[in-house]
Protein backbone atom coordinates (compact mmCIF):
# COMPACT_ATOMS: atom_id res chain seq x y z
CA UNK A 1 17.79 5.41 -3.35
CA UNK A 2 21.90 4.65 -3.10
CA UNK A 3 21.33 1.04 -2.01
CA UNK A 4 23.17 -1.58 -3.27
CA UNK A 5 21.76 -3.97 -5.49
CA UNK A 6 20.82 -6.76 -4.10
CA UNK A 7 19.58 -9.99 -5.87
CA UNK A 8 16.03 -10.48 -5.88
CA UNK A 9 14.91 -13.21 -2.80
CA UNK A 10 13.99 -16.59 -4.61
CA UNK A 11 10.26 -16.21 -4.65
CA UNK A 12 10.94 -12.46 -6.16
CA UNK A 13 12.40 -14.34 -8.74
CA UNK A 14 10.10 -16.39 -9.77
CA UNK A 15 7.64 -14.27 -10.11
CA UNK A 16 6.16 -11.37 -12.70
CA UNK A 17 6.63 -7.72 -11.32
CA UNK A 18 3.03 -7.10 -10.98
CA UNK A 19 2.70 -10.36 -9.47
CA UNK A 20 5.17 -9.06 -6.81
CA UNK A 21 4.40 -5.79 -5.94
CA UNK A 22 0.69 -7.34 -5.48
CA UNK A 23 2.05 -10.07 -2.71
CA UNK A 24 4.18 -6.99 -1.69
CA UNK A 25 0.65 -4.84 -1.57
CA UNK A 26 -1.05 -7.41 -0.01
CA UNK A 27 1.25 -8.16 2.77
CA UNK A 28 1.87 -4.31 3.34
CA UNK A 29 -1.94 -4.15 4.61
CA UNK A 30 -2.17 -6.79 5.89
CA UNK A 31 0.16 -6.84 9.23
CA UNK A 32 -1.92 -7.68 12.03
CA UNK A 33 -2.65 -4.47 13.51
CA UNK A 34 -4.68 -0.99 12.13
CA UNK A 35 -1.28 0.90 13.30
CA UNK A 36 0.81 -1.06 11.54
CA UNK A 37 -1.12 -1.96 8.32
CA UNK A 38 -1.62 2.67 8.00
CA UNK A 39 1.75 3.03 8.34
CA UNK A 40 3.49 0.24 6.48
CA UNK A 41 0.73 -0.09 4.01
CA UNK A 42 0.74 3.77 3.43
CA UNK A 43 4.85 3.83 2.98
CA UNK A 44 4.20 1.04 0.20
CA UNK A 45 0.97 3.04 -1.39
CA UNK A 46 3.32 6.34 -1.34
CA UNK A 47 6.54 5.00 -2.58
CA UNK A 48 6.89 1.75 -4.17
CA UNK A 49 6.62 3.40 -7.57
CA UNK A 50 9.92 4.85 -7.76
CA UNK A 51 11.62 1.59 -5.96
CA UNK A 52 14.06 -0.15 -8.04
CA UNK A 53 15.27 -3.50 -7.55
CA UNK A 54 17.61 -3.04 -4.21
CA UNK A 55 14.58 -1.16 -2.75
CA UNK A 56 12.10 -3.85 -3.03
CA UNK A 57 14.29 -6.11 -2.01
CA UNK A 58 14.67 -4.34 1.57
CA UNK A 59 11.15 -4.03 2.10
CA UNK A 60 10.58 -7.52 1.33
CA UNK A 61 13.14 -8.28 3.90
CA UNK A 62 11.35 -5.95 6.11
CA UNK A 63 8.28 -7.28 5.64
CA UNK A 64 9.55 -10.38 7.28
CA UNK A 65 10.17 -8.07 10.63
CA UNK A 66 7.99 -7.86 13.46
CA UNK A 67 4.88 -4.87 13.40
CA UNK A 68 6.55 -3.72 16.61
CA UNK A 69 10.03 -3.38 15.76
CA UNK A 70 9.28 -1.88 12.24
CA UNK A 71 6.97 0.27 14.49
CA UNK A 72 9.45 1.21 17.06
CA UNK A 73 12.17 1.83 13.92
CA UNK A 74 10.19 4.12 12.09
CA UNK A 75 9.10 6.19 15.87
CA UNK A 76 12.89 6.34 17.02
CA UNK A 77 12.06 4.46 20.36
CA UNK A 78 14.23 1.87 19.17
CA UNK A 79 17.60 1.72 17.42
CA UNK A 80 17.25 0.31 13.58
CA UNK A 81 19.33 -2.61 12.94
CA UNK A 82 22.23 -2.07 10.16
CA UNK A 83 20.48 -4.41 7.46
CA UNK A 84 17.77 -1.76 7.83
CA UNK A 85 19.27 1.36 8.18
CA UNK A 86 19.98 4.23 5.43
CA UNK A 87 17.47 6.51 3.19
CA UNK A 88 14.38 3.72 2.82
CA UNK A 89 14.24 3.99 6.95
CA UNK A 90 15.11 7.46 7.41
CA UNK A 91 12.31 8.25 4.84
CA UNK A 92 9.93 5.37 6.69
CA UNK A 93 10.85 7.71 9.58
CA UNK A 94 9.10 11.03 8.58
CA UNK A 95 5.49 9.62 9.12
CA UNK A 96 4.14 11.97 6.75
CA UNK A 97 3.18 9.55 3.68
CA UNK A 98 0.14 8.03 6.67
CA UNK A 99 -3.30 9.02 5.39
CA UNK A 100 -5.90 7.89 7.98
CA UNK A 101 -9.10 7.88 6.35
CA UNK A 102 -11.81 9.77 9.03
């Protein structure tokens, strides 16, 4: 999505690709909080498909974030750091990848 590539964090690299996105699964729902596990979990369920290596590598990175700054990113009540900002967060942004199960 016109990041840069980035080289893949250590434990990335030691690990298979399905092994990864799994740990990258599993710690997408699995934040702490129902708000934050729909809507981080639901951006990872939506999108991670089409992710290439530069891509996973920011969402490991954000992943390592606090639920309420990712949450406050994503709802534009506060500003998104540079490391974070560009077409993964302005996507994250939209909201409209968040299926709440009723």
């Amino acid at each position: 999505m016109g990041l840069p590539p980035s080289p893949p964090s250590p434990t990335a690299a030691r690990m298979s690709m399905d092994d990864r996105l799994k740990r990258l699964k599993f710690r997408a729902w699995h934040r702490g909080t129902r708000e934050a596990d729909y809507m981080i979990g639901c951006f990872f369920d939506r999108f991670h498909a089409t992710w290439g290596e530069a891509e996973l590598a920011w969402f490991e990175a954000l992943l390592e974030e606090e639920d309420v700054d990712i949450l406050g990113w994503a709802l534009g009540t506060i500003s998104v750091p540079r490391e974070f900002d560009g077409a993964l967060m302005a996507r994250m942004k939209l909201l409209d990848y968040v299926d709440i199960p009723r």
